[in-house]
C-alpha atoms as a PDB file:
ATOM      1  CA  UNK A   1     -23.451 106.784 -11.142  1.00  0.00           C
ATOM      2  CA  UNK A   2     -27.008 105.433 -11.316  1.00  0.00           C
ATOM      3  CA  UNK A   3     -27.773 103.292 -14.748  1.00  0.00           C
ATOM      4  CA  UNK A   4     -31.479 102.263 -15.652  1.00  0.00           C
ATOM      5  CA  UNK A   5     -32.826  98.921 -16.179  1.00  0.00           C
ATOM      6  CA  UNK A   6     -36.168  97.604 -17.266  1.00  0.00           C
ATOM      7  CA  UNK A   7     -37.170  94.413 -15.184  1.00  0.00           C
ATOM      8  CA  UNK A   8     -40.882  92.961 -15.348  1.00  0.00           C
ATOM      9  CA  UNK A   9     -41.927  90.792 -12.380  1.00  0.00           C
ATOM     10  CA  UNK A  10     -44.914  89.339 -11.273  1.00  0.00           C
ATOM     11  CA  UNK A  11     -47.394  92.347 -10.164  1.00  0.00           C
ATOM     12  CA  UNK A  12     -48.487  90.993  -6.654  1.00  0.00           C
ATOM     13  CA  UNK A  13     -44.137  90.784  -5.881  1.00  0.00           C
ATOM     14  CA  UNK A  14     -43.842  94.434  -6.859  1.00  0.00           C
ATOM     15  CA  UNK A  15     -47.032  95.530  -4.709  1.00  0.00           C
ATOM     16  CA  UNK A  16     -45.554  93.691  -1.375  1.00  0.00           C
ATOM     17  CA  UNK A  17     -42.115  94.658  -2.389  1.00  0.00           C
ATOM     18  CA  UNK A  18     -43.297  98.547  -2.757  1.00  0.00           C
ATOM     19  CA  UNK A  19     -45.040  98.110   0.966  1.00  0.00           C
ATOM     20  CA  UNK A  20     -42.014  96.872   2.463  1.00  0.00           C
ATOM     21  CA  UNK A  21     -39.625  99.571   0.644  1.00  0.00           C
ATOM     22  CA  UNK A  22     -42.073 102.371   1.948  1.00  0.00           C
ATOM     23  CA  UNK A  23     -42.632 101.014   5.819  1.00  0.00           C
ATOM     24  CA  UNK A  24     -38.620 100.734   5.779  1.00  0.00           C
ATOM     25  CA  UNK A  25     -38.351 104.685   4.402  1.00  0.00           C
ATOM     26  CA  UNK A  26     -36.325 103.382   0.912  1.00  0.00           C
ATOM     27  CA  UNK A  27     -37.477 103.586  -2.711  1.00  0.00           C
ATOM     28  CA  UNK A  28     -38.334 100.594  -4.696  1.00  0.00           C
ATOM     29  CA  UNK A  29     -35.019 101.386  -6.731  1.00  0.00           C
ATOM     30  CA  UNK A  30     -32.837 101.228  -3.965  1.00  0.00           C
ATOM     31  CA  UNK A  31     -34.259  98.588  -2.167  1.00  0.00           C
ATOM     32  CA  UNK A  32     -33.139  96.528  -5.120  1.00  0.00           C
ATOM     33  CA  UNK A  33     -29.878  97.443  -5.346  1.00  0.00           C
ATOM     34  CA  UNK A  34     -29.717  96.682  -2.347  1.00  0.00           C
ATOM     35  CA  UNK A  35     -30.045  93.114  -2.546  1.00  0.00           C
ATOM     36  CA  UNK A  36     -28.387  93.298  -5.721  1.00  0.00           C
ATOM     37  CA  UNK A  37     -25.309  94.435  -3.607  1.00  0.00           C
ATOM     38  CA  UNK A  38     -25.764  91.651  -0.842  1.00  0.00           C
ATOM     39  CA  UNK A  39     -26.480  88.631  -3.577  1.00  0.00           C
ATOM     40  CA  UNK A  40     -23.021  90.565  -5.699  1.00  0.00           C
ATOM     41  CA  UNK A  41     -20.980  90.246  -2.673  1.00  0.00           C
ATOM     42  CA  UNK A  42     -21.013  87.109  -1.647  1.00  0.00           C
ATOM     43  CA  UNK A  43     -19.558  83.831  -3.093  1.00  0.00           C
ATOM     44  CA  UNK A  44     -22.168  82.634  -4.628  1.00  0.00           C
ATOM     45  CA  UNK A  45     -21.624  81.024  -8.118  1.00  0.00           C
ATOM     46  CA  UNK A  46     -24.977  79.694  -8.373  1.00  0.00           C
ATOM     47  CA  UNK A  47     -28.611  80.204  -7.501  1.00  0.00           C
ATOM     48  CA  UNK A  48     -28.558  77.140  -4.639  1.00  0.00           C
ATOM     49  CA  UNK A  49     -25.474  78.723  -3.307  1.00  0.00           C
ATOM     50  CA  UNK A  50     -27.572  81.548  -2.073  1.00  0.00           C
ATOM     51  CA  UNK A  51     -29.158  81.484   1.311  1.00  0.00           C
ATOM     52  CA  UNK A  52     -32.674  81.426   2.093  1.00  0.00           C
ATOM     53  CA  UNK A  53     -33.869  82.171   5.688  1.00  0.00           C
ATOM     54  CA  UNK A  54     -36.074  78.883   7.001  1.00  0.00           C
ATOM     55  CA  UNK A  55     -39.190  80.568   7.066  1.00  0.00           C
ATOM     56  CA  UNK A  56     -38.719  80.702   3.287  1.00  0.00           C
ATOM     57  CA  UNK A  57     -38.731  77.157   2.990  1.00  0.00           C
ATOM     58  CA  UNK A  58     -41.545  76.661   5.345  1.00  0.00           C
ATOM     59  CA  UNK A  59     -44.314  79.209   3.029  1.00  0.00           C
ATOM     60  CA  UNK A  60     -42.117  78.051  -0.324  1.00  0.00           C
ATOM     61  CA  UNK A  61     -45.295  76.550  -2.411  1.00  0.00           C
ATOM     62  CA  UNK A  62     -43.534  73.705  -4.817  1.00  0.00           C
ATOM     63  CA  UNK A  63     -40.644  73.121  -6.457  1.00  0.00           C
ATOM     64  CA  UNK A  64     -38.436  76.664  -7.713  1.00  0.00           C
ATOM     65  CA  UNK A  65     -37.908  77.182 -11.349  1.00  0.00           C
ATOM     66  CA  UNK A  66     -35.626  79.643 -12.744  1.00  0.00           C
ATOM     67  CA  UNK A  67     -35.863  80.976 -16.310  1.00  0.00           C
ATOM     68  CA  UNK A  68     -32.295  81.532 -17.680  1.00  0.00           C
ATOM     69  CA  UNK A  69     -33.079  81.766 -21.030  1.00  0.00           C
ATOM     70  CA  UNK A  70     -33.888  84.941 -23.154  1.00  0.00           C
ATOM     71  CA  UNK A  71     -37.296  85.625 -23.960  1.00  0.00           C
ATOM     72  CA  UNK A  72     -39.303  87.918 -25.608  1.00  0.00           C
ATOM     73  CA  UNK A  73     -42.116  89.799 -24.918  1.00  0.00           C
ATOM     74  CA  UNK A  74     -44.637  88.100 -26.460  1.00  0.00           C
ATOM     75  CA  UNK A  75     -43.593  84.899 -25.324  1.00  0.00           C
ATOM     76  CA  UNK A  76     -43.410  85.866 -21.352  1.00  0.00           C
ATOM     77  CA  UNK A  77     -46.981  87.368 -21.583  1.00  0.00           C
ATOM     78  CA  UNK A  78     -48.102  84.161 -23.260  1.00  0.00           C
ATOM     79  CA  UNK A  79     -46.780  82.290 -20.189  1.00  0.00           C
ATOM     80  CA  UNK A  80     -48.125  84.635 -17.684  1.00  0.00           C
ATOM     81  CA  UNK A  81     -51.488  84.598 -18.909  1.00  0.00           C
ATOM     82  CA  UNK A  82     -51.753  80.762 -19.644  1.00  0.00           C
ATOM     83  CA  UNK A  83     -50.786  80.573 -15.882  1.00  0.00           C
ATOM     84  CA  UNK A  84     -53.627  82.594 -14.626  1.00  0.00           C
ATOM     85  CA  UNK A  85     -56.055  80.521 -16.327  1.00  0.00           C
END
């Protein structure tokens, strides 16, 4: 049974994620549950448990940083547009 989520990312992700999804014949939806399912079935208990591929680390720009916490709205928007400045 499907269920519905909102999720908000970054809007340059979601236009290269939408590119690859349509040159590999999948929806955006089901590309993501897709790697939902692969992240879901390993043994990962933590974020650094997961693996990333080399070339990752060679394009990676700077250090990661996870946001755990819950925000709002508001607040995230704030964020996003005092980092574009």
């Amino acid at each position: 049974m499907d269920t519905k989520i909102t999720l908000s990312f970054d809007g340059d992700v979601i236009s290269k994620a939408k590119k690859f999804a349509d040159a590999n014949n999948v929806s955006l939806s089901r590309l993501t549950e897709f790697l939902y399912s692969k992240i879901t079935s390993g043994s990962y208990q933590q974020l650094e448990d997961l693996p990333v591929a080399d070339w990752v680390l060679q394009v990676a720009e700077g250090e990661v940083k996870y946001h755990t916490k819950k925000r709002n709205r508001q607040s995230l928007k704030s964020e996003y547009l005092k980092s574009r400045k």
